[in-house]
PDB file of N, CA and C in Angstrom:
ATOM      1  N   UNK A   1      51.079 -45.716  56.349  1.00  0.00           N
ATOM      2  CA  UNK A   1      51.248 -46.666  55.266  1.00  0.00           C
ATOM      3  C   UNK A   1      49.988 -46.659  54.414  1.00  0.00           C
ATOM      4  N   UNK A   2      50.227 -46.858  53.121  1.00  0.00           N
ATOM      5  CA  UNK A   2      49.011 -46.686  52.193  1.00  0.00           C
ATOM      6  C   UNK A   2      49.082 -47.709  51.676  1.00  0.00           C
ATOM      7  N   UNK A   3      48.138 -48.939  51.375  1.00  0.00           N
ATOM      8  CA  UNK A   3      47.850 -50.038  51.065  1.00  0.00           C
ATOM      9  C   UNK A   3      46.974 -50.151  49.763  1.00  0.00           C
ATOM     10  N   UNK A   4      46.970 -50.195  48.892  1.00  0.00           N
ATOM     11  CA  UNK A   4      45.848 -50.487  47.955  1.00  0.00           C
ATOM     12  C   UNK A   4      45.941 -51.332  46.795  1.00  0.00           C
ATOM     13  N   UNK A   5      44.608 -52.314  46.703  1.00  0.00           N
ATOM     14  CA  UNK A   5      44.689 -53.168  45.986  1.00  0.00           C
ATOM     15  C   UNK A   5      43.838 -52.635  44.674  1.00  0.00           C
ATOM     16  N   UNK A   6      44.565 -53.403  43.378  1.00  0.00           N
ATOM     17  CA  UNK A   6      43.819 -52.579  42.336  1.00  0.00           C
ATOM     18  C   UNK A   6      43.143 -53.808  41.613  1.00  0.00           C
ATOM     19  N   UNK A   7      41.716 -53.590  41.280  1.00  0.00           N
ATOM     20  CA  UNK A   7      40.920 -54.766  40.529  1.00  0.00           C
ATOM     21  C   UNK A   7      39.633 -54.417  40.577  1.00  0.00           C
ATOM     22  N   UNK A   8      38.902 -54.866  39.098  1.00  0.00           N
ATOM     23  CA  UNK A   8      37.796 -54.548  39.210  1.00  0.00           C
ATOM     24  C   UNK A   8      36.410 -55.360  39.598  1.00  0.00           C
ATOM     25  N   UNK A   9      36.944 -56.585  40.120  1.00  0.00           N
ATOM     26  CA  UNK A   9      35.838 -56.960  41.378  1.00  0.00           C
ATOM     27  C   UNK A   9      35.878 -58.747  40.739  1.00  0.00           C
ATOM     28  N   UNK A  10      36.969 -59.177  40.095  1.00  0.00           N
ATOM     29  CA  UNK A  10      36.830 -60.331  39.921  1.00  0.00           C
ATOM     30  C   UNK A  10      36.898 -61.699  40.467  1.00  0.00           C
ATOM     31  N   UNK A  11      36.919 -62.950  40.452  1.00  0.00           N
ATOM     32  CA  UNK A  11      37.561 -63.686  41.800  1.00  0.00           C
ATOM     33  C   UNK A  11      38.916 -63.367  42.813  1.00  0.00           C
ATOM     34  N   UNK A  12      39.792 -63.329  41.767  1.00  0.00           N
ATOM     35  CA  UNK A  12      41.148 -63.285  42.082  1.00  0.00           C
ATOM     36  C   UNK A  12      41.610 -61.912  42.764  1.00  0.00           C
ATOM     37  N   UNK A  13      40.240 -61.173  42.441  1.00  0.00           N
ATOM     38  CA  UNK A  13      40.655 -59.572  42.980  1.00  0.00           C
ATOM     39  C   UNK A  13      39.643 -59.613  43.948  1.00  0.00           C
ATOM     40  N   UNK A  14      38.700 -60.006  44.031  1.00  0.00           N
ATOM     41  CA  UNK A  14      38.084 -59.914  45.488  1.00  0.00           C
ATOM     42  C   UNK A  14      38.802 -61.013  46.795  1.00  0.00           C
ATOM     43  N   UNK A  15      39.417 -62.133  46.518  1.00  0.00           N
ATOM     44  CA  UNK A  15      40.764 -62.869  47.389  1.00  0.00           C
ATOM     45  C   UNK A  15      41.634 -61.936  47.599  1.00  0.00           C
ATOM     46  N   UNK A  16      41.941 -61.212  46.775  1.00  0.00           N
ATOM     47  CA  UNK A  16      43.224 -60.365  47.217  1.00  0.00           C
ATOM     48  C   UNK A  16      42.688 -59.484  48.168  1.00  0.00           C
ATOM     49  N   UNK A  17      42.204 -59.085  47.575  1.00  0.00           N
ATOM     50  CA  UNK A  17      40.834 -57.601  48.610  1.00  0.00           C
ATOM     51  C   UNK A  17      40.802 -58.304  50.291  1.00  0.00           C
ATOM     52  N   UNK A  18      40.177 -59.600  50.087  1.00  0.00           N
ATOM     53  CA  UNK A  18      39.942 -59.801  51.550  1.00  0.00           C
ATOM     54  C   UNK A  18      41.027 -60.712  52.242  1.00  0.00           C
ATOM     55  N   UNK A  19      42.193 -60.840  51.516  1.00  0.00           N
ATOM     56  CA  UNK A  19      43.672 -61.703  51.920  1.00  0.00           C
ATOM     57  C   UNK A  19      44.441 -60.060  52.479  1.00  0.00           C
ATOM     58  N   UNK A  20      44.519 -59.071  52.016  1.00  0.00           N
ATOM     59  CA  UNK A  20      45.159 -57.816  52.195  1.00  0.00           C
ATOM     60  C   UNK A  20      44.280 -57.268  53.695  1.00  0.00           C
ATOM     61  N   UNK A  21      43.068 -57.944  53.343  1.00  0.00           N
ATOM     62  CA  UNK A  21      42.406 -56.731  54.673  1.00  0.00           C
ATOM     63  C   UNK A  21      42.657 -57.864  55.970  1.00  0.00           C
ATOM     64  N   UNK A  22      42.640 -59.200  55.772  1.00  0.00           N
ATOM     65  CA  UNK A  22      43.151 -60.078  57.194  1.00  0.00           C
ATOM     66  C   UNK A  22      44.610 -59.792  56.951  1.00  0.00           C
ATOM     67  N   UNK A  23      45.632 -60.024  56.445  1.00  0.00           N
ATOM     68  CA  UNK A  23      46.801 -59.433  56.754  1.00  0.00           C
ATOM     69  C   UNK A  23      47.342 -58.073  57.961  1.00  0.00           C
ATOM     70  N   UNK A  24      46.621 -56.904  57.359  1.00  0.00           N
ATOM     71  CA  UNK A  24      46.317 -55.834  57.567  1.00  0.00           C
ATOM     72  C   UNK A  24      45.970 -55.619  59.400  1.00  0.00           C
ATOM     73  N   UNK A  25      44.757 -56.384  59.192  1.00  0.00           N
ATOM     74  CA  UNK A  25      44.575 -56.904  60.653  1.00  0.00           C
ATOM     75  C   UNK A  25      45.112 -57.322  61.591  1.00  0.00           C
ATOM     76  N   UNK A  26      45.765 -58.947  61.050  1.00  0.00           N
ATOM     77  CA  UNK A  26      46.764 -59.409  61.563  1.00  0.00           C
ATOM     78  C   UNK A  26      48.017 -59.106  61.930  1.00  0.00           C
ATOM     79  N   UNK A  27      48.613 -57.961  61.333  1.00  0.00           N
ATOM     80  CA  UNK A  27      49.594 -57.080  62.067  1.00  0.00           C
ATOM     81  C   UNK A  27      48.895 -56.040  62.756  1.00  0.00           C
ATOM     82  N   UNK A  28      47.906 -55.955  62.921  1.00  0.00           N
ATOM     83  CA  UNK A  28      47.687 -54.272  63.454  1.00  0.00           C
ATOM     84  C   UNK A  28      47.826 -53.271  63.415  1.00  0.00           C
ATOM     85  N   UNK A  29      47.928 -53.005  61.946  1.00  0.00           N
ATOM     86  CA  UNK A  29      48.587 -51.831  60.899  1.00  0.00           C
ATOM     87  C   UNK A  29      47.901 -50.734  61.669  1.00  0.00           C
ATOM     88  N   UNK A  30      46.628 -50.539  61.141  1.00  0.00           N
ATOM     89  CA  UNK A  30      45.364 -49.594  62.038  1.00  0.00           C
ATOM     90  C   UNK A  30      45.511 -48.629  60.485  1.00  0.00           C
ATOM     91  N   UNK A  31      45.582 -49.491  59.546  1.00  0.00           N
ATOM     92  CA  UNK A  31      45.637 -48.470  58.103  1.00  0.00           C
ATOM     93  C   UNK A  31      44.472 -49.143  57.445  1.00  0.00           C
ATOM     94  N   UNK A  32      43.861 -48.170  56.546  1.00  0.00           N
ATOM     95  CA  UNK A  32      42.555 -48.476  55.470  1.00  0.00           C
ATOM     96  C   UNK A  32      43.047 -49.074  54.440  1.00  0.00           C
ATOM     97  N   UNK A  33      42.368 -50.052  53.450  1.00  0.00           N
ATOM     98  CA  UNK A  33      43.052 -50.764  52.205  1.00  0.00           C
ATOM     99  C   UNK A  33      42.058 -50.159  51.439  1.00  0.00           C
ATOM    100  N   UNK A  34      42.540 -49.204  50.488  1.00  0.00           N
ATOM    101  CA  UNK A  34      42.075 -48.915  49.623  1.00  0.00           C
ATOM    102  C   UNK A  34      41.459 -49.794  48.692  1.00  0.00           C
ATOM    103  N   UNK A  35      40.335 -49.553  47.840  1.00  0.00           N
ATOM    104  CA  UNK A  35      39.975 -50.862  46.587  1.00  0.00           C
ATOM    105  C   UNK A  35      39.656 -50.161  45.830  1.00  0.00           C
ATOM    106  N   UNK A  36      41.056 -49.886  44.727  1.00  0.00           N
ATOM    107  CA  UNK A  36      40.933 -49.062  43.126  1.00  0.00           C
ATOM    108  C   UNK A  36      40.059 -49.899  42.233  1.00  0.00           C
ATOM    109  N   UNK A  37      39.320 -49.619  41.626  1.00  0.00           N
ATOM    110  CA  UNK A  37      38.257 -49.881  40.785  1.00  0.00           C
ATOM    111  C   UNK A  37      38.573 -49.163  39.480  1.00  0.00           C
ATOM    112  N   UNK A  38      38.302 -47.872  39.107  1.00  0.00           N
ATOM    113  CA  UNK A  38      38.535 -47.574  38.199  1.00  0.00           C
ATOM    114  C   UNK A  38      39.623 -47.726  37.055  1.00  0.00           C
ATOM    115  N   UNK A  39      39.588 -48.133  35.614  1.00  0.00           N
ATOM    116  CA  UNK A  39      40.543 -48.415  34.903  1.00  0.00           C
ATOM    117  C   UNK A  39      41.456 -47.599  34.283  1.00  0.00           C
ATOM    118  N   UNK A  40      40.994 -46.363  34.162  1.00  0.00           N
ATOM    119  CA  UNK A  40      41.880 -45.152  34.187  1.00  0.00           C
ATOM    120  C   UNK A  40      43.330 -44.978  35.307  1.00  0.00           C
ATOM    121  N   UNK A  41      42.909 -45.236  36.910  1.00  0.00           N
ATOM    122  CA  UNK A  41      43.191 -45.175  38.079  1.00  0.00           C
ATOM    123  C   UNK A  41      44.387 -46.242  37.740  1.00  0.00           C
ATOM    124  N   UNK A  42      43.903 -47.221  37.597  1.00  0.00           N
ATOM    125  CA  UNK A  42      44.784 -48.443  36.957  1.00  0.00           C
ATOM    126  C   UNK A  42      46.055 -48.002  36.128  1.00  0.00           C
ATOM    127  N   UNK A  43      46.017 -47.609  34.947  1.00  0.00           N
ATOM    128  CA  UNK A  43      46.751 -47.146  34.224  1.00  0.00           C
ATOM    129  C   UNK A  43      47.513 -45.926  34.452  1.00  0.00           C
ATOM    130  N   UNK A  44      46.900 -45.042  35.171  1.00  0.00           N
ATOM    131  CA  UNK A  44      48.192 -44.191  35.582  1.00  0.00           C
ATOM    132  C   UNK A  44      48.915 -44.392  36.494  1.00  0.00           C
ATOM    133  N   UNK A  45      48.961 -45.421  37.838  1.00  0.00           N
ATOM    134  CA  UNK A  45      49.409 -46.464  38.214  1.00  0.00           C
ATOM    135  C   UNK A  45      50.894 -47.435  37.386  1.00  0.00           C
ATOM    136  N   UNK A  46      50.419 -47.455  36.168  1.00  0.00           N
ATOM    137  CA  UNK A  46      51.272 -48.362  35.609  1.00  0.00           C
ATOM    138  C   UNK A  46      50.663 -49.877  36.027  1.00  0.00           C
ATOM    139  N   UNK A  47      49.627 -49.443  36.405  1.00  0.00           N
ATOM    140  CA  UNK A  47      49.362 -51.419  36.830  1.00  0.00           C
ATOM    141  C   UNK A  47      48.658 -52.161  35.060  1.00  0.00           C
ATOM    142  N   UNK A  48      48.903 -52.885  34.474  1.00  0.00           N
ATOM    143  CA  UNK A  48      48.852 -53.411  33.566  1.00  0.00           C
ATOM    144  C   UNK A  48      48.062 -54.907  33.724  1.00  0.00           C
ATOM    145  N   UNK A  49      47.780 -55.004  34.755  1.00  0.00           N
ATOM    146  CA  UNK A  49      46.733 -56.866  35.029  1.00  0.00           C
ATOM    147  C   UNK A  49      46.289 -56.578  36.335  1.00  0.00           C
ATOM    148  N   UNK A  50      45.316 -57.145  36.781  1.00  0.00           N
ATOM    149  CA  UNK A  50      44.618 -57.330  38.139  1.00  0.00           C
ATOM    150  C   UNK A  50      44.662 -58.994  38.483  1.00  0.00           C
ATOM    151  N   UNK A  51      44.386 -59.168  40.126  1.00  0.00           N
ATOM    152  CA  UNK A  51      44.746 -57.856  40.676  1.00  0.00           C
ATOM    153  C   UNK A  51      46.077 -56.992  41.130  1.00  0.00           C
ATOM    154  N   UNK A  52      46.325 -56.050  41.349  1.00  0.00           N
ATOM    155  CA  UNK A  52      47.197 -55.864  41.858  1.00  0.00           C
ATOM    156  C   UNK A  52      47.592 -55.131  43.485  1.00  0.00           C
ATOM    157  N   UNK A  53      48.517 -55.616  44.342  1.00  0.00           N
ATOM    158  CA  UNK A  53      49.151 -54.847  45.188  1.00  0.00           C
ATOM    159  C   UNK A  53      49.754 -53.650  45.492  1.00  0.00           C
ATOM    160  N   UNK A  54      49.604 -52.824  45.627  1.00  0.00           N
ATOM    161  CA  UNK A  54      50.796 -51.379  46.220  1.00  0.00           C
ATOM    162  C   UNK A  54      50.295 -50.873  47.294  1.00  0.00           C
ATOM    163  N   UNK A  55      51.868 -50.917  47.666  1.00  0.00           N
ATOM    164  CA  UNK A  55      52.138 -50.669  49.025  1.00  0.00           C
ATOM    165  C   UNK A  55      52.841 -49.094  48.935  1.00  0.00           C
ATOM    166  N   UNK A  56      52.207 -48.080  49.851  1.00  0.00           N
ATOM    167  CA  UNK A  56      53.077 -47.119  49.583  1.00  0.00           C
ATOM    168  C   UNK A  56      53.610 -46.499  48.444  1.00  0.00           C
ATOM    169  N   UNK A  57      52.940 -46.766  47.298  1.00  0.00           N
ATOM    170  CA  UNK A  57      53.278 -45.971  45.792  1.00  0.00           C
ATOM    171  C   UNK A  57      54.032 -46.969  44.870  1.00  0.00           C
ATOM    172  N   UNK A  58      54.419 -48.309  45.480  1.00  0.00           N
ATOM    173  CA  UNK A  58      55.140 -49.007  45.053  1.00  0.00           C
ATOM    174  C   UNK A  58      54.571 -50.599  44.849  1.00  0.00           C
ATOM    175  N   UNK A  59      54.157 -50.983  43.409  1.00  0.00           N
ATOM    176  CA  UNK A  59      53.875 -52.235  42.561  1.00  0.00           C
ATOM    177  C   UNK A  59      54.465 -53.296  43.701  1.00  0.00           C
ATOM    178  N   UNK A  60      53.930 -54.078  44.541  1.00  0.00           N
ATOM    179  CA  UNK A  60      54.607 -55.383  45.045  1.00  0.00           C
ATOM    180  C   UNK A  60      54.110 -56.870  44.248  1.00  0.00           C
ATOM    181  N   UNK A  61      52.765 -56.491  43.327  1.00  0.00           N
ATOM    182  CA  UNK A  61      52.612 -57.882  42.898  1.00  0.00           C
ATOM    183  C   UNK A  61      51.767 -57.728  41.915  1.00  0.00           C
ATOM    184  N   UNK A  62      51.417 -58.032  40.699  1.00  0.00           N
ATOM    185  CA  UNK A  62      50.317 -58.004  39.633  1.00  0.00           C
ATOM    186  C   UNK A  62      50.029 -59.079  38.886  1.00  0.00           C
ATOM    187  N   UNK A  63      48.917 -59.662  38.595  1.00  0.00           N
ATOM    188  CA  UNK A  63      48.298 -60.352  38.133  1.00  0.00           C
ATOM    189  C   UNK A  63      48.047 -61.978  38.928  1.00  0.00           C
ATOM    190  N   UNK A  64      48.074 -62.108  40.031  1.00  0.00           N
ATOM    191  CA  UNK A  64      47.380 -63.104  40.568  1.00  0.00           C
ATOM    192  C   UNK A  64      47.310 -62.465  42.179  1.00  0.00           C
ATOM    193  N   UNK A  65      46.784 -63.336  42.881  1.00  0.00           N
ATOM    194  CA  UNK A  65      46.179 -63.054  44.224  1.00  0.00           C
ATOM    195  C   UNK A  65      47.548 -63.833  45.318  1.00  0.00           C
ATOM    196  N   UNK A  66      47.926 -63.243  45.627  1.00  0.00           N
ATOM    197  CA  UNK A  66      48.861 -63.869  47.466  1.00  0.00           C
ATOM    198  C   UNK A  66      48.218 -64.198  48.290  1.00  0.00           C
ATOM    199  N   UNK A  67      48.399 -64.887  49.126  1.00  0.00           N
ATOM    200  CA  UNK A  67      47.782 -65.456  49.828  1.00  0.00           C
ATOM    201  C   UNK A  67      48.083 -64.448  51.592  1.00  0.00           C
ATOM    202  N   UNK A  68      47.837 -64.877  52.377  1.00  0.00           N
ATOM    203  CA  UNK A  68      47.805 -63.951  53.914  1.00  0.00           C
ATOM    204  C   UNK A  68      49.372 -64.010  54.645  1.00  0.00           C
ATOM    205  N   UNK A  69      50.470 -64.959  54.298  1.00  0.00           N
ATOM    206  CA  UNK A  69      51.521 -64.946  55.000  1.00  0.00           C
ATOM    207  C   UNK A  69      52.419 -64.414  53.930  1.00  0.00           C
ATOM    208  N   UNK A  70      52.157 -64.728  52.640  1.00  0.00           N
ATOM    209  CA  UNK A  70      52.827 -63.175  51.433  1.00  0.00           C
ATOM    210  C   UNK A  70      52.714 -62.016  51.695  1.00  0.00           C
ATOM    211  N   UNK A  71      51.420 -61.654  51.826  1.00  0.00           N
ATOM    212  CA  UNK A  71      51.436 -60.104  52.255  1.00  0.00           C
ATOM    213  C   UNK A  71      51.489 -60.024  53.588  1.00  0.00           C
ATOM    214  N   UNK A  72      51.442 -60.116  54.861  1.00  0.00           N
ATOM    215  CA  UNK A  72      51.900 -59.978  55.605  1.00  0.00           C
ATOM    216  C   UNK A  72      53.652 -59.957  55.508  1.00  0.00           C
ATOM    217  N   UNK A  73      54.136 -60.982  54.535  1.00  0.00           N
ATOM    218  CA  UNK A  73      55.654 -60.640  54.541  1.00  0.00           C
ATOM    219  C   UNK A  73      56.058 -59.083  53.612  1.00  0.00           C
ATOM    220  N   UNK A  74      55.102 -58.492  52.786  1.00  0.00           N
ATOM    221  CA  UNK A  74      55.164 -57.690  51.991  1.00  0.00           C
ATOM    222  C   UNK A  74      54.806 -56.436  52.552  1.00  0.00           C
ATOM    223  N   UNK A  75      53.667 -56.481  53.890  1.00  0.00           N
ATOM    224  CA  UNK A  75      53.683 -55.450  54.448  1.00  0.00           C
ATOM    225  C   UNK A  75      54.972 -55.300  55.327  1.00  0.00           C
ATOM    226  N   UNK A  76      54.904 -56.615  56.177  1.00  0.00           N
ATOM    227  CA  UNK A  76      56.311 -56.338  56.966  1.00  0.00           C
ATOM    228  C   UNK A  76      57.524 -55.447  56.813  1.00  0.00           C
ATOM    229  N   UNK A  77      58.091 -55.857  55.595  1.00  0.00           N
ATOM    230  CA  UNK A  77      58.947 -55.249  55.040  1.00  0.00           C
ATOM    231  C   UNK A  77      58.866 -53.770  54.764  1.00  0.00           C
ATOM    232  N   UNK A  78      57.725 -53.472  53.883  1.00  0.00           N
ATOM    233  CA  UNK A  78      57.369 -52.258  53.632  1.00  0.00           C
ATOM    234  C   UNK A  78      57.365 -50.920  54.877  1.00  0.00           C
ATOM    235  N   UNK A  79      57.379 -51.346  55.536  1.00  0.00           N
ATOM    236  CA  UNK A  79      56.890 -50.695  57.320  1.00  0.00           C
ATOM    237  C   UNK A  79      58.629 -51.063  57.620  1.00  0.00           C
ATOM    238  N   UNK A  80      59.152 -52.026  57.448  1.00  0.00           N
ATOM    239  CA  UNK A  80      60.757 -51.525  58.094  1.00  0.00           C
ATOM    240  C   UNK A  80      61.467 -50.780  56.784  1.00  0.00           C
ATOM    241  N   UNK A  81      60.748 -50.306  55.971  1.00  0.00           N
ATOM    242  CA  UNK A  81      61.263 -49.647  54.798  1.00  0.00           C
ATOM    243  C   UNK A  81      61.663 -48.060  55.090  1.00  0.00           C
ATOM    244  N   UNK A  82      59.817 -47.665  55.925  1.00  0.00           N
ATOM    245  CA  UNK A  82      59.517 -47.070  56.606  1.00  0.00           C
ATOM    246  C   UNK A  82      60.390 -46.389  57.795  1.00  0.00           C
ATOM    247  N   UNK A  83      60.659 -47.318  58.409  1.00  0.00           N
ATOM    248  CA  UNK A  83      61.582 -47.229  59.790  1.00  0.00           C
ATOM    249  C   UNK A  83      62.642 -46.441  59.646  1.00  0.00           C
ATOM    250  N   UNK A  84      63.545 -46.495  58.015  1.00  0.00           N
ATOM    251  CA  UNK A  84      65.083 -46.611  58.145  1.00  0.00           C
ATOM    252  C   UNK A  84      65.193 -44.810  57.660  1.00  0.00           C
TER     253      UNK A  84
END
């Protein structure tokens, strides 16, 4: 599973940053969370606001921060996405 949050280091993107990496934990993924920075990186992405979520190549959330039982429901899913 590939996890990465995209933002360039603001409040709302450093919450997400460290709400994604206790999530992460908290299931026991045993996967790295990427932290896209660059704004180029951003845009070929299609991500258009920070911060943002993707999971696996796929946009789950942009422009505000989730909190730890959102993404945990967002990884969840993503991983029985996985499964099928």
């Amino acid at each position: 599973m590939k996890v990465q949050v995209f933002g360039a280091g603001c409040a709302s993107c450093k919450t997400m940053l460290r709400n994604v990496e206790v999530a992460v934990a908290e299931l026991g993924l045993g996967t790295q969370v990427e932290h896209v920075t660059r704004v180029q990186a951003m845009l070929d992405a299609g991500i258009t606001g920070t911060p943002a979520l993707v999971i696996d190549g796929r946009v789950k959330c942009v422009g505000r921060a989730l909190d730890v039982p959102d993404i945990k429901s967002l990884l969840a899913s993503s991983r029985t996405e996985l499964l099928k």
